[in-house]
PDB file of N, CA and C in Angstrom:
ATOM      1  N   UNK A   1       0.856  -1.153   0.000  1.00  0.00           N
ATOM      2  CA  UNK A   1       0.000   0.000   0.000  1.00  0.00           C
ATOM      3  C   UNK A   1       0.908   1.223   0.000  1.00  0.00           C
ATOM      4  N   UNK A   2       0.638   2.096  -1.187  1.00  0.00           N
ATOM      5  CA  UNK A   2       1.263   3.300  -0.910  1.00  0.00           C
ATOM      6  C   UNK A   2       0.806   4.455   0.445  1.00  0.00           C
ATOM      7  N   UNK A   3       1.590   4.792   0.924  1.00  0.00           N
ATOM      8  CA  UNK A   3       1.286   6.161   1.771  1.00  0.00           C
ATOM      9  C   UNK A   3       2.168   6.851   1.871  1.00  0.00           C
ATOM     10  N   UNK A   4       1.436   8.263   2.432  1.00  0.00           N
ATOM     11  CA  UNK A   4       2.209   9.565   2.302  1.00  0.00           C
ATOM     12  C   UNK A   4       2.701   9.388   3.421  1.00  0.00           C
ATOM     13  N   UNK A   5       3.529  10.377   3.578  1.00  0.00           N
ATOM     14  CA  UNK A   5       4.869  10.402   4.966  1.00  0.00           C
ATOM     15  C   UNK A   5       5.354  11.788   4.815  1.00  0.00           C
ATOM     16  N   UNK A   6       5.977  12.131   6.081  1.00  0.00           N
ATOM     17  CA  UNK A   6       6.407  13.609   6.545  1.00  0.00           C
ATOM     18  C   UNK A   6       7.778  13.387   7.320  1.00  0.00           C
ATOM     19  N   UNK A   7       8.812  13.798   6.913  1.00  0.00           N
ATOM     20  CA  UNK A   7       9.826  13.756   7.537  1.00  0.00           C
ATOM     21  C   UNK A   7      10.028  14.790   8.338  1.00  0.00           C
ATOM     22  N   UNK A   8      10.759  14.316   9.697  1.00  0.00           N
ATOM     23  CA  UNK A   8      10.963  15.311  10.474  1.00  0.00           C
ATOM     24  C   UNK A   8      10.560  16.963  10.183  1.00  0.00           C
ATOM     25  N   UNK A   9      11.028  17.842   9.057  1.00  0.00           N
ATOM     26  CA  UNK A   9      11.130  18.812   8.646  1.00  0.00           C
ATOM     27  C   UNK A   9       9.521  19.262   8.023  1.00  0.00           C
ATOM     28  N   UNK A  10       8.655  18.534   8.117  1.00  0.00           N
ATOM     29  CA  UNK A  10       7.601  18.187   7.847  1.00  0.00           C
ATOM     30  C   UNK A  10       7.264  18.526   5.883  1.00  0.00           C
ATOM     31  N   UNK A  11       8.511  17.675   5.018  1.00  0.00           N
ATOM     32  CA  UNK A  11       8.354  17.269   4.067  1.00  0.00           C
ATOM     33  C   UNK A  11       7.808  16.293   3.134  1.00  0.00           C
ATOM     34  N   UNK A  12       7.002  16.647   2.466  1.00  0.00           N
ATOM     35  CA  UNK A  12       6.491  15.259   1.944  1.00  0.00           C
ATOM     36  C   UNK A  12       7.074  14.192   1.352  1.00  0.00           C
ATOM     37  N   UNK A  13       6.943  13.121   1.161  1.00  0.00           N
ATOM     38  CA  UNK A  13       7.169  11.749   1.229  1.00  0.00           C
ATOM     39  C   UNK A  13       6.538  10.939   0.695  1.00  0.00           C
ATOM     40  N   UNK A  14       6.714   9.802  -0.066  1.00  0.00           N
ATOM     41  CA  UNK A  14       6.232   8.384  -0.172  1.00  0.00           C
ATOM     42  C   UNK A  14       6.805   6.970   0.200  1.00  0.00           C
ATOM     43  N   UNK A  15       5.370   6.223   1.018  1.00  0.00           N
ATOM     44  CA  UNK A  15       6.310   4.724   1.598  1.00  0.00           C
ATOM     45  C   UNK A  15       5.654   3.509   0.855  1.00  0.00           C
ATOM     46  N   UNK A  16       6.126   2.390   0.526  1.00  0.00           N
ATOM     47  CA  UNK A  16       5.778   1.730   0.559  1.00  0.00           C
ATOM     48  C   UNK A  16       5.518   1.037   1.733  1.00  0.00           C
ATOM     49  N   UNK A  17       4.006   0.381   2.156  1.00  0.00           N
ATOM     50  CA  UNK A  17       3.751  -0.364   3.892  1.00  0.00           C
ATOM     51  C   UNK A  17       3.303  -2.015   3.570  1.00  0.00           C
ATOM     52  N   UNK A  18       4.301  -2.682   4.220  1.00  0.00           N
ATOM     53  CA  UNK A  18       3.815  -3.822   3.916  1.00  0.00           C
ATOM     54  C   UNK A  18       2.960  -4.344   4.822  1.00  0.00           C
ATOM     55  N   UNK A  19       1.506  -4.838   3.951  1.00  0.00           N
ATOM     56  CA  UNK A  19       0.331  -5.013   5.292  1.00  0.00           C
ATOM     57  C   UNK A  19       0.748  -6.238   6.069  1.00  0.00           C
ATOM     58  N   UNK A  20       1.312  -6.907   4.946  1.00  0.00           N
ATOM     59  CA  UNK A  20       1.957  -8.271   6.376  1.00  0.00           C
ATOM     60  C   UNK A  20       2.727  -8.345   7.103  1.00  0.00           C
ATOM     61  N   UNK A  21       3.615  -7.443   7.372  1.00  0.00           N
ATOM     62  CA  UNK A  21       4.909  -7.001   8.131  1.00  0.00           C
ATOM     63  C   UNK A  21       4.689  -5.801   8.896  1.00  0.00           C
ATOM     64  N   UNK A  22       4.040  -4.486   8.383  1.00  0.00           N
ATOM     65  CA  UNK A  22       4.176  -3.089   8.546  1.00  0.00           C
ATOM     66  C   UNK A  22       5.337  -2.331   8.961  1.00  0.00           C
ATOM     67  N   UNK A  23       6.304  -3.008   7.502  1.00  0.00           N
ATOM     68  CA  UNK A  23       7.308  -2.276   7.363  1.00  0.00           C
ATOM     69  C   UNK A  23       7.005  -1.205   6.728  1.00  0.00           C
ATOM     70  N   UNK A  24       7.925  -0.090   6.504  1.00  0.00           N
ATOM     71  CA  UNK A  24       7.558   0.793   5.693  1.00  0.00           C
ATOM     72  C   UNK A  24       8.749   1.237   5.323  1.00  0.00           C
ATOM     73  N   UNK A  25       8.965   1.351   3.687  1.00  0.00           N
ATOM     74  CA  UNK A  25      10.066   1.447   2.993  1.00  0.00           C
ATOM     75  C   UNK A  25      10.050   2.616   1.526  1.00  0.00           C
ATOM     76  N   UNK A  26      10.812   3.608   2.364  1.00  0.00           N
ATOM     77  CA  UNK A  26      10.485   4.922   1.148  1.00  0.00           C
ATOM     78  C   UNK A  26      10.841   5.136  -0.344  1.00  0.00           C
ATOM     79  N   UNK A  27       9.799   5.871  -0.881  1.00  0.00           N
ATOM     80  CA  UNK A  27      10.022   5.537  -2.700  1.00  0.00           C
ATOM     81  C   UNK A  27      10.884   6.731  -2.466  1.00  0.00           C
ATOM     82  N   UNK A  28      11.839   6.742  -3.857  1.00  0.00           N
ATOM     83  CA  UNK A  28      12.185   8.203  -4.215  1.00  0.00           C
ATOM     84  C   UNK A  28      11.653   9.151  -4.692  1.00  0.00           C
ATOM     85  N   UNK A  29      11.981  10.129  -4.093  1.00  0.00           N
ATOM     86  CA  UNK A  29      10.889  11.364  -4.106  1.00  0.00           C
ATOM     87  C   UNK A  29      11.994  12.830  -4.380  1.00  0.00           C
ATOM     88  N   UNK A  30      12.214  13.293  -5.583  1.00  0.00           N
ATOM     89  CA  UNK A  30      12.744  14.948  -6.032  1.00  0.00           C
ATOM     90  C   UNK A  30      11.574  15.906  -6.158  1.00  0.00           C
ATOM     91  N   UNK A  31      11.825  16.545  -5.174  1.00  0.00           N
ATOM     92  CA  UNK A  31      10.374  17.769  -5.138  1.00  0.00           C
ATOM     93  C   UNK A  31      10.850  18.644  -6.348  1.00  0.00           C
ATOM     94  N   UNK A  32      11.998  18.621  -6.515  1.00  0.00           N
ATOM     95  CA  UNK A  32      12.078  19.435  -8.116  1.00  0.00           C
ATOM     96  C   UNK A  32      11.297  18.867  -8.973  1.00  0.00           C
ATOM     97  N   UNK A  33      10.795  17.416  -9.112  1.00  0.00           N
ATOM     98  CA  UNK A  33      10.129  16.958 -10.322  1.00  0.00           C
ATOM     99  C   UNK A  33       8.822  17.152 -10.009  1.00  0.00           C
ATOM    100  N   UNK A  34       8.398  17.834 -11.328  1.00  0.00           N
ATOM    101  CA  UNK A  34       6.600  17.948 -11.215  1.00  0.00           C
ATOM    102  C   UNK A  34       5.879  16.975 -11.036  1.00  0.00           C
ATOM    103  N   UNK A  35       6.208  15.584 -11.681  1.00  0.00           N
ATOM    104  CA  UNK A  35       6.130  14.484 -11.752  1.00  0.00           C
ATOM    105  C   UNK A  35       5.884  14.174 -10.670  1.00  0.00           C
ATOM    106  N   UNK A  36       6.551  14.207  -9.574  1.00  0.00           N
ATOM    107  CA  UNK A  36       6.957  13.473  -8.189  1.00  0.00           C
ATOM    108  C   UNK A  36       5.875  14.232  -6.964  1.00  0.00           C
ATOM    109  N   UNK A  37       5.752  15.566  -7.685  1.00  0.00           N
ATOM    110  CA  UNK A  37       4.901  16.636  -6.882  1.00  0.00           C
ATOM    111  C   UNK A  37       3.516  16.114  -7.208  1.00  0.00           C
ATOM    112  N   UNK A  38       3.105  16.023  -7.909  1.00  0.00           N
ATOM    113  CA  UNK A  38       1.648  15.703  -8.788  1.00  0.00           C
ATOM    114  C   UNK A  38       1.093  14.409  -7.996  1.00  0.00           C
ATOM    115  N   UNK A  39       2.237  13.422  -7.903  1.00  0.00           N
ATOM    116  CA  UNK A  39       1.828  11.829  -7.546  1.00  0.00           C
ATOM    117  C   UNK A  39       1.365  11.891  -5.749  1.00  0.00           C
ATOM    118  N   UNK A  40       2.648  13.413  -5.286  1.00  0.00           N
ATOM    119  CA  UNK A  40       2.207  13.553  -3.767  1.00  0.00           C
ATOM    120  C   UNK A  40       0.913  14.085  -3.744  1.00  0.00           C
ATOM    121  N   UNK A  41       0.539  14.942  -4.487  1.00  0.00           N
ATOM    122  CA  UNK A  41      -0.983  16.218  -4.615  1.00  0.00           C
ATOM    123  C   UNK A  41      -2.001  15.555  -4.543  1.00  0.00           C
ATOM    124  N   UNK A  42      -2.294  13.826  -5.682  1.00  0.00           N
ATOM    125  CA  UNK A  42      -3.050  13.019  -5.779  1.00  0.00           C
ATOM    126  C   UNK A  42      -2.923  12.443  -4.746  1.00  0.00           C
ATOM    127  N   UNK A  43      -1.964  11.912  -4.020  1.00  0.00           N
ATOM    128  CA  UNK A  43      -1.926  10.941  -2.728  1.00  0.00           C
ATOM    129  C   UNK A  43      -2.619  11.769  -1.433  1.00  0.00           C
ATOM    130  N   UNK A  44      -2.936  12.964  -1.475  1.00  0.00           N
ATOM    131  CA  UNK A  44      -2.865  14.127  -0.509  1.00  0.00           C
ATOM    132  C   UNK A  44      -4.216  14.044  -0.539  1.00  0.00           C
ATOM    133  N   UNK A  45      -4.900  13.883  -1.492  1.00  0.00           N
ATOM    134  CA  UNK A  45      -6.288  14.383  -2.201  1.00  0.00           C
ATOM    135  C   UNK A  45      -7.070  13.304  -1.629  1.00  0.00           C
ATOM    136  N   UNK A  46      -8.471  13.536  -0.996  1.00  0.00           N
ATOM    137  CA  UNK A  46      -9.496  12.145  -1.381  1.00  0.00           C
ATOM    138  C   UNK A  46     -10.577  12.449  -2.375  1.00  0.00           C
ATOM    139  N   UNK A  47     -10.277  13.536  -3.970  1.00  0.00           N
ATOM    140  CA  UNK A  47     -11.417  13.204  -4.613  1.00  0.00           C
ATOM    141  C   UNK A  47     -10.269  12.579  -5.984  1.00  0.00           C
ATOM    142  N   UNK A  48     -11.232  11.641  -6.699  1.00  0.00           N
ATOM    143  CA  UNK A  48     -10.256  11.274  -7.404  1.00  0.00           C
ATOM    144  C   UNK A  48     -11.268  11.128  -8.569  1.00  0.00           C
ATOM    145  N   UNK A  49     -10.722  11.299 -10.210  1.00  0.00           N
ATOM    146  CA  UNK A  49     -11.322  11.328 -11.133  1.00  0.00           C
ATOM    147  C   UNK A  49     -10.880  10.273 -11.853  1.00  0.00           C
ATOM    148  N   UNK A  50     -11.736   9.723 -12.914  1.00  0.00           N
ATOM    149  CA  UNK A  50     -11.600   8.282 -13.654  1.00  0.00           C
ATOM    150  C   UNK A  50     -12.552   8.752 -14.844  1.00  0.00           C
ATOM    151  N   UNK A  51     -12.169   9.883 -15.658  1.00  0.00           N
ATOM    152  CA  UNK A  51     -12.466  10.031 -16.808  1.00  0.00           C
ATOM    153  C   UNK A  51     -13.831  11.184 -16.362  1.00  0.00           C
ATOM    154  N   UNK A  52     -14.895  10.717 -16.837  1.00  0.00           N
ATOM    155  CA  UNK A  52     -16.208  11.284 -16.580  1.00  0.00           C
ATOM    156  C   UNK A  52     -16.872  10.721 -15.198  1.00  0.00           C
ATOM    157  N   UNK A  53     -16.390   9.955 -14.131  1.00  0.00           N
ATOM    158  CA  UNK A  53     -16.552   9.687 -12.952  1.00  0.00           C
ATOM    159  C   UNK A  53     -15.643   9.669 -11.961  1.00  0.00           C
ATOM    160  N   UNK A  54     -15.776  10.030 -10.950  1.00  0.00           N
ATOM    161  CA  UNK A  54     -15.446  10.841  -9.731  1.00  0.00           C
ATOM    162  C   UNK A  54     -15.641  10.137  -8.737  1.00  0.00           C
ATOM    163  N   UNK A  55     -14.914  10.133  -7.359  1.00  0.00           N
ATOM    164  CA  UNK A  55     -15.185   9.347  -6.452  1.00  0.00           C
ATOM    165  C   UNK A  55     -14.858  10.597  -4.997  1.00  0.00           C
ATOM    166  N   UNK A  56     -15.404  10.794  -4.353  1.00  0.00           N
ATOM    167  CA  UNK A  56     -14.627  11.800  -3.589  1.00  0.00           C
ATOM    168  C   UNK A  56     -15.615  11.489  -2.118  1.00  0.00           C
ATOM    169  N   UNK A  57     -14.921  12.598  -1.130  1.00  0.00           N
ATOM    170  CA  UNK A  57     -15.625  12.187   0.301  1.00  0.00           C
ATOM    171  C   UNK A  57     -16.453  14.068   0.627  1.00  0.00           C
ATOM    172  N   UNK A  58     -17.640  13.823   1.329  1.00  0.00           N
ATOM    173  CA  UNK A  58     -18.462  14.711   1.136  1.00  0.00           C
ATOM    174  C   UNK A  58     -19.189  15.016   3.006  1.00  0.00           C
ATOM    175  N   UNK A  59     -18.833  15.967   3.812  1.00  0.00           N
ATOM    176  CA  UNK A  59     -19.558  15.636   5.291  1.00  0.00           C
ATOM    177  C   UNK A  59     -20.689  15.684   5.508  1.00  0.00           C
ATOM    178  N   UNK A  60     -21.215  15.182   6.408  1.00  0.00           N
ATOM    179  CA  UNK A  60     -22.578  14.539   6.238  1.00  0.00           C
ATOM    180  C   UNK A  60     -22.964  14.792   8.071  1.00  0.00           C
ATOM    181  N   UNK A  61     -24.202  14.873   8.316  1.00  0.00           N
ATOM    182  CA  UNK A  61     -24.741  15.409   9.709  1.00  0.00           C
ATOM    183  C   UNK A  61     -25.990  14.588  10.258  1.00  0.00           C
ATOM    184  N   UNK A  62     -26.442  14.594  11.181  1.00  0.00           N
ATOM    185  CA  UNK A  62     -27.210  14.357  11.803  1.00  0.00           C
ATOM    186  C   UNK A  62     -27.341  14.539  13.022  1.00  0.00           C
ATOM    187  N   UNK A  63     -28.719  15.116  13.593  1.00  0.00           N
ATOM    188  CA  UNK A  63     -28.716  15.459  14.824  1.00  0.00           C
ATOM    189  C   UNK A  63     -29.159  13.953  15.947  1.00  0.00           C
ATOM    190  N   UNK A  64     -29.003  13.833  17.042  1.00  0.00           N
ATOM    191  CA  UNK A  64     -28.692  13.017  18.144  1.00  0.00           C
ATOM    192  C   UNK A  64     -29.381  13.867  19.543  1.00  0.00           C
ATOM    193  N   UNK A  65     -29.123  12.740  20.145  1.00  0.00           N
ATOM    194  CA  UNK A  65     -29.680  12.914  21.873  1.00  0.00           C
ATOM    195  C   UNK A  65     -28.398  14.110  22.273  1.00  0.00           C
ATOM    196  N   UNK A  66     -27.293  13.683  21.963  1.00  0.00           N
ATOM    197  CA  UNK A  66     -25.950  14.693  22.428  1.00  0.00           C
ATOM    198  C   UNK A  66     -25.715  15.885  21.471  1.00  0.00           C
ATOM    199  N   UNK A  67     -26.518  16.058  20.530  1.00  0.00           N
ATOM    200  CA  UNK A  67     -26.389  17.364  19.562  1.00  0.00           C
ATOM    201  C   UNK A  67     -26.191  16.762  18.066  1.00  0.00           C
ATOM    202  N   UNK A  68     -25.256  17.702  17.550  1.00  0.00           N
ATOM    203  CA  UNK A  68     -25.004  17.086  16.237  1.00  0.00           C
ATOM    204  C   UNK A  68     -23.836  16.313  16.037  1.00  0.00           C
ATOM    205  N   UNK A  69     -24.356  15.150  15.353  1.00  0.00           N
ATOM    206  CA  UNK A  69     -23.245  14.092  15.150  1.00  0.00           C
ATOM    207  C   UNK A  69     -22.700  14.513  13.618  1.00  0.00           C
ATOM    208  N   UNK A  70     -21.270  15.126  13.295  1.00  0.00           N
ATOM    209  CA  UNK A  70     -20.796  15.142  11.920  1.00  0.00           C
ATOM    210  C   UNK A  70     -19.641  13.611  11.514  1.00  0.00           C
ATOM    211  N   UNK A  71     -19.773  13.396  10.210  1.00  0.00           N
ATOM    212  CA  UNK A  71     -18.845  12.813   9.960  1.00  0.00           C
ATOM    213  C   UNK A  71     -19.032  12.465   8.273  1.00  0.00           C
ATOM    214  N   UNK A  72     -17.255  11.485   8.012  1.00  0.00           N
ATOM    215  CA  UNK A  72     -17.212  11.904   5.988  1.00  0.00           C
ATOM    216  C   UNK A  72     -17.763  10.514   5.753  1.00  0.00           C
ATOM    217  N   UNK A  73     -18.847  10.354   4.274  1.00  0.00           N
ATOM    218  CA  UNK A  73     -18.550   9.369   3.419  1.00  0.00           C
ATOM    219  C   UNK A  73     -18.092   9.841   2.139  1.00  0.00           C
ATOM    220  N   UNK A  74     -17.962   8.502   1.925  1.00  0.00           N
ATOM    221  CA  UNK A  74     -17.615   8.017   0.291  1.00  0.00           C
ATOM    222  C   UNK A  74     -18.625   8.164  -0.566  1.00  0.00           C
ATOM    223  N   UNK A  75     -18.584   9.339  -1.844  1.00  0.00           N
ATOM    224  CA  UNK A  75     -19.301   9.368  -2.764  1.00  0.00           C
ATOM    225  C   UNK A  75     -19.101   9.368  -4.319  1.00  0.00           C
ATOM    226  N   UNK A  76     -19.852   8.485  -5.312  1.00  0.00           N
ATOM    227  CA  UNK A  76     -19.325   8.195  -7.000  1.00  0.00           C
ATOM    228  C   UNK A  76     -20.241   8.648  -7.292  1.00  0.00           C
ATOM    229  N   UNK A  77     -19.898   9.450  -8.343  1.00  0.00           N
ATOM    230  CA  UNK A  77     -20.660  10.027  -9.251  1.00  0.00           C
ATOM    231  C   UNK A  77     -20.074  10.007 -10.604  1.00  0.00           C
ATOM    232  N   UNK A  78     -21.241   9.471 -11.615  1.00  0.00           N
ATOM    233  CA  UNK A  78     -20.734   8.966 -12.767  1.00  0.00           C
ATOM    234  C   UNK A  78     -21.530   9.582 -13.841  1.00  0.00           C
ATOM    235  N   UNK A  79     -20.449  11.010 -14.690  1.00  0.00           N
ATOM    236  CA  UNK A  79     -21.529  11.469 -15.397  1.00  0.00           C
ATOM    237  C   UNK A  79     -22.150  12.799 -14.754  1.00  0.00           C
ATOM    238  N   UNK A  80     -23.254  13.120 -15.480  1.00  0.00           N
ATOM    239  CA  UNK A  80     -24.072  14.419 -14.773  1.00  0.00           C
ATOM    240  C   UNK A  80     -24.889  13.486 -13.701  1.00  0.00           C
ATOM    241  N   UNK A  81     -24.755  11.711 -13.861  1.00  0.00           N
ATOM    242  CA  UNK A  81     -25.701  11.698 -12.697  1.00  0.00           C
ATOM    243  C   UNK A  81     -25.199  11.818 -11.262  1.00  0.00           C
ATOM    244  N   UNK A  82     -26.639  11.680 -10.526  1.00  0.00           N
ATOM    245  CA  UNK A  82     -26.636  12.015  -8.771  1.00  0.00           C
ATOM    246  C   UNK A  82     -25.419  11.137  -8.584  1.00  0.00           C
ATOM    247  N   UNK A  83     -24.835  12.162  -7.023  1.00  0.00           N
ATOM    248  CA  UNK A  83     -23.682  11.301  -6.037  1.00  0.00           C
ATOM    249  C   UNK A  83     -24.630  10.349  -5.581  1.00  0.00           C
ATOM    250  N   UNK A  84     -23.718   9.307  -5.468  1.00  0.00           N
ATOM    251  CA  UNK A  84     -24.062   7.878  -4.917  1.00  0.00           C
ATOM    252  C   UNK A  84     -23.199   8.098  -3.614  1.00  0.00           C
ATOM    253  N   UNK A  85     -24.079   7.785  -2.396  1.00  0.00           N
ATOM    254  CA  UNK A  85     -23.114   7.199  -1.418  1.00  0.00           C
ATOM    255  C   UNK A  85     -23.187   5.649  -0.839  1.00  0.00           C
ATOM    256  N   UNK A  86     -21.850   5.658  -1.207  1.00  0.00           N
ATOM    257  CA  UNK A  86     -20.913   4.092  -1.386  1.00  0.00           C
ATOM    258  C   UNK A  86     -20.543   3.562  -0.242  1.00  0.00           C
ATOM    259  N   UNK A  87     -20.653   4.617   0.979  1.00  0.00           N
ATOM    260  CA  UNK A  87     -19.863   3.931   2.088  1.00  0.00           C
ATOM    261  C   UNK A  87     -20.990   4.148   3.340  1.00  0.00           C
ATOM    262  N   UNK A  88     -22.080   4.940   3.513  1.00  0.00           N
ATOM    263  CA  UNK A  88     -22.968   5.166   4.448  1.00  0.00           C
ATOM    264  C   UNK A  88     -22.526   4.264   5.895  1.00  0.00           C
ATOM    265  N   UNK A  89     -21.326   5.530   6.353  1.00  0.00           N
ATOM    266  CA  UNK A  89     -20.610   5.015   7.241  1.00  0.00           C
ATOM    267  C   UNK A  89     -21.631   5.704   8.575  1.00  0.00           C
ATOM    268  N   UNK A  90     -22.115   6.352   8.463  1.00  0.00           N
ATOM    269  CA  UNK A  90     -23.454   6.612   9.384  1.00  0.00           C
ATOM    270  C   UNK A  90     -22.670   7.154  10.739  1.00  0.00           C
ATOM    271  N   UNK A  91     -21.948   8.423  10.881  1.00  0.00           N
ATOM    272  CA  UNK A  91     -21.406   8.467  12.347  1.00  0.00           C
ATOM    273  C   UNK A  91     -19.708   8.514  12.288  1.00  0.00           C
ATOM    274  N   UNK A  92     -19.299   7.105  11.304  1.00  0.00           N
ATOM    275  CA  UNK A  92     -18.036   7.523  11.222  1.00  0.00           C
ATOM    276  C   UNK A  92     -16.878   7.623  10.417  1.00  0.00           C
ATOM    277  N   UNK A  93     -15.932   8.262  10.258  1.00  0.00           N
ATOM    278  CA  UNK A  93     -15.804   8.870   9.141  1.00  0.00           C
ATOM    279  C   UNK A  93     -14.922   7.709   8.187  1.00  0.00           C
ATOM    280  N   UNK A  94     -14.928   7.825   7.002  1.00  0.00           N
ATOM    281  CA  UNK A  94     -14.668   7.303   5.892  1.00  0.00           C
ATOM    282  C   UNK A  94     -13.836   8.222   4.951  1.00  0.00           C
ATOM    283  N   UNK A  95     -12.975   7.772   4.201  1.00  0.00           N
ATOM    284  CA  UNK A  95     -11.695   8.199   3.351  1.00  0.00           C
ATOM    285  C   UNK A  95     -11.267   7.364   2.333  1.00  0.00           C
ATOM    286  N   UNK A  96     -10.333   8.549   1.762  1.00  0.00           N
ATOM    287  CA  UNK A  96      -9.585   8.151   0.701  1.00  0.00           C
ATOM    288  C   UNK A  96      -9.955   7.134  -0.544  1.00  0.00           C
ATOM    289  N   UNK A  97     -11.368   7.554  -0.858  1.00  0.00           N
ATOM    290  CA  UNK A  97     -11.705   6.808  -1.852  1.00  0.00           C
ATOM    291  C   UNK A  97     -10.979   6.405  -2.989  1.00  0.00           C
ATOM    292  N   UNK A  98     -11.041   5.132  -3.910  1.00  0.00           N
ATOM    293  CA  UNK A  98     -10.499   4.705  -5.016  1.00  0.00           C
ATOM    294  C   UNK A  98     -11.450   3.769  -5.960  1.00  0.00           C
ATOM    295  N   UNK A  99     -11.418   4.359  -7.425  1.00  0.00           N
ATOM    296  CA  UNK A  99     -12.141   3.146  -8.298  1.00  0.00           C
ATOM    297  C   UNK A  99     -11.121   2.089  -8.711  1.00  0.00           C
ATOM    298  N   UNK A 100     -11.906   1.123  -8.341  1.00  0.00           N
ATOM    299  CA  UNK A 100     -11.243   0.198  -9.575  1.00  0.00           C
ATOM    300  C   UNK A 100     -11.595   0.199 -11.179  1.00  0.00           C
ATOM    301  N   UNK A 101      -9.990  -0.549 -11.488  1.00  0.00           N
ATOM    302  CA  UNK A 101      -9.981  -0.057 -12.963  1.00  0.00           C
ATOM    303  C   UNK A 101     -10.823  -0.690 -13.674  1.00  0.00           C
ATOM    304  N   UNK A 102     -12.205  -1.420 -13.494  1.00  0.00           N
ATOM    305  CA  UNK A 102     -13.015  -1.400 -14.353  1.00  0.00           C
ATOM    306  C   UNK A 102     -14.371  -0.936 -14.200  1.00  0.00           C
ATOM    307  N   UNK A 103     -14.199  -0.386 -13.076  1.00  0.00           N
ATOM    308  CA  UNK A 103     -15.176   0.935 -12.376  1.00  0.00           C
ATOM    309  C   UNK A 103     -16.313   0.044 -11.676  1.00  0.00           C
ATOM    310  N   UNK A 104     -15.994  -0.829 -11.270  1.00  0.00           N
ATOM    311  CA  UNK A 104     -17.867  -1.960 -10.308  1.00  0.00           C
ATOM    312  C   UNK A 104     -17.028  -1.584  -9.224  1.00  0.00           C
ATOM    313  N   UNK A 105     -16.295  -1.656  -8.699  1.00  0.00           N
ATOM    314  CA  UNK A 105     -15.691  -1.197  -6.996  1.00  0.00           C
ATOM    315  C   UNK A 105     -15.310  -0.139  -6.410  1.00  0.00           C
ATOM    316  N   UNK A 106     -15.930   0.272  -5.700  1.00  0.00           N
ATOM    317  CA  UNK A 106     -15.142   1.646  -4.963  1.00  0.00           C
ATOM    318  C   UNK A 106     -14.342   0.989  -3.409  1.00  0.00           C
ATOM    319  N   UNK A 107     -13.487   1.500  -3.335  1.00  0.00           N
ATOM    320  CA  UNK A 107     -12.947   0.701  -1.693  1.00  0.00           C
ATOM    321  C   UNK A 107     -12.338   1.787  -1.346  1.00  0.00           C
ATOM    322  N   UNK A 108     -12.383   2.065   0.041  1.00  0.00           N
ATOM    323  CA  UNK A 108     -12.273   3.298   0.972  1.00  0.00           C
ATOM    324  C   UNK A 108     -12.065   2.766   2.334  1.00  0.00           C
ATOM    325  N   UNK A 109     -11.087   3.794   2.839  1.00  0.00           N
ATOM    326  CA  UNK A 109     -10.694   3.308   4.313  1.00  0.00           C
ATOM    327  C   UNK A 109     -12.238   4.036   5.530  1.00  0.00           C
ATOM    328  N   UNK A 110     -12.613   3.022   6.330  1.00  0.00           N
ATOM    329  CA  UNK A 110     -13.709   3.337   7.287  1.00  0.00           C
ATOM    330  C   UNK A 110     -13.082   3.283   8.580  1.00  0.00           C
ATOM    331  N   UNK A 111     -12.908   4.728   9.385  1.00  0.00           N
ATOM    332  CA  UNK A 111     -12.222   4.841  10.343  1.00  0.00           C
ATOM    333  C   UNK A 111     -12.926   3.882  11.726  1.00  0.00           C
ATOM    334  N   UNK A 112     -12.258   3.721  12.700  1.00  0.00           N
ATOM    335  CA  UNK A 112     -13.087   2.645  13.985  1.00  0.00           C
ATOM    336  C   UNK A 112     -13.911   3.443  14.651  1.00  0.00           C
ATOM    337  N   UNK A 113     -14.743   2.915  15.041  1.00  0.00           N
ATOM    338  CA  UNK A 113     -15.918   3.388  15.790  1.00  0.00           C
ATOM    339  C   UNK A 113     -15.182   4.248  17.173  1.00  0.00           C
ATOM    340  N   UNK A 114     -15.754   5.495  17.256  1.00  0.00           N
ATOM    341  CA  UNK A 114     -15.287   6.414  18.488  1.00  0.00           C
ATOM    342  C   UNK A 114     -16.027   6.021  19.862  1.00  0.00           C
TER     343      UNK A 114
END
């Protein structure tokens, strides 16, 4: 799994994390290259585009016995049509959406229950 990283100096970064180990082992990264800047901007980002469909995270509310409960889902939208929400995490928050490359899957990280 790729992820972003901050070095001491609080510079950006890329690691490779291995989910079976959770090692984490850094790509090379020249902030002179636009290239290298662009791949951090997208990694930074949770809306992401796939031509004429979109996947992005959108906050969402509801009121409760304790006031208002906020938190993010996951939403695709394909086309001029309506956002779909994909993750109706209901309470808690949800990220970093991604399509797969033949567009039937969206998979997104769903944070643990508070």
């Amino acid at each position: 799994m790729l992820v972003l990283t901050r070095d001491a100096a609080g510079h950006p970064g890329v690691a490779l994390l291995s989910l079976s180990g959770g090692k984490l082992d850094p790509l090379s990264y020249d902030a002179s290259s636009s290239e290298d800047r662009h791949m951090v901007e997208h990694l930074s980002s949770w809306d992401r585009a796939y031509g004429d469909t979109s996947v992005y995270i959108d906050q969402q509310t509801k009121s409760g016995m304790a006031g208002t409960l906020a938190w993010t889902d996951a939403f695709l939208r394909a086309g001029a049509g309506a956002p779909i929400d994909v993750s109706n995490c209901d309470g808690v928050n949800c990220g970093q959406p991604s399509l797969s490359a033949d567009r039937k899957l969206v998979a997104f990280v769903k944070a643990g229950q508070y």
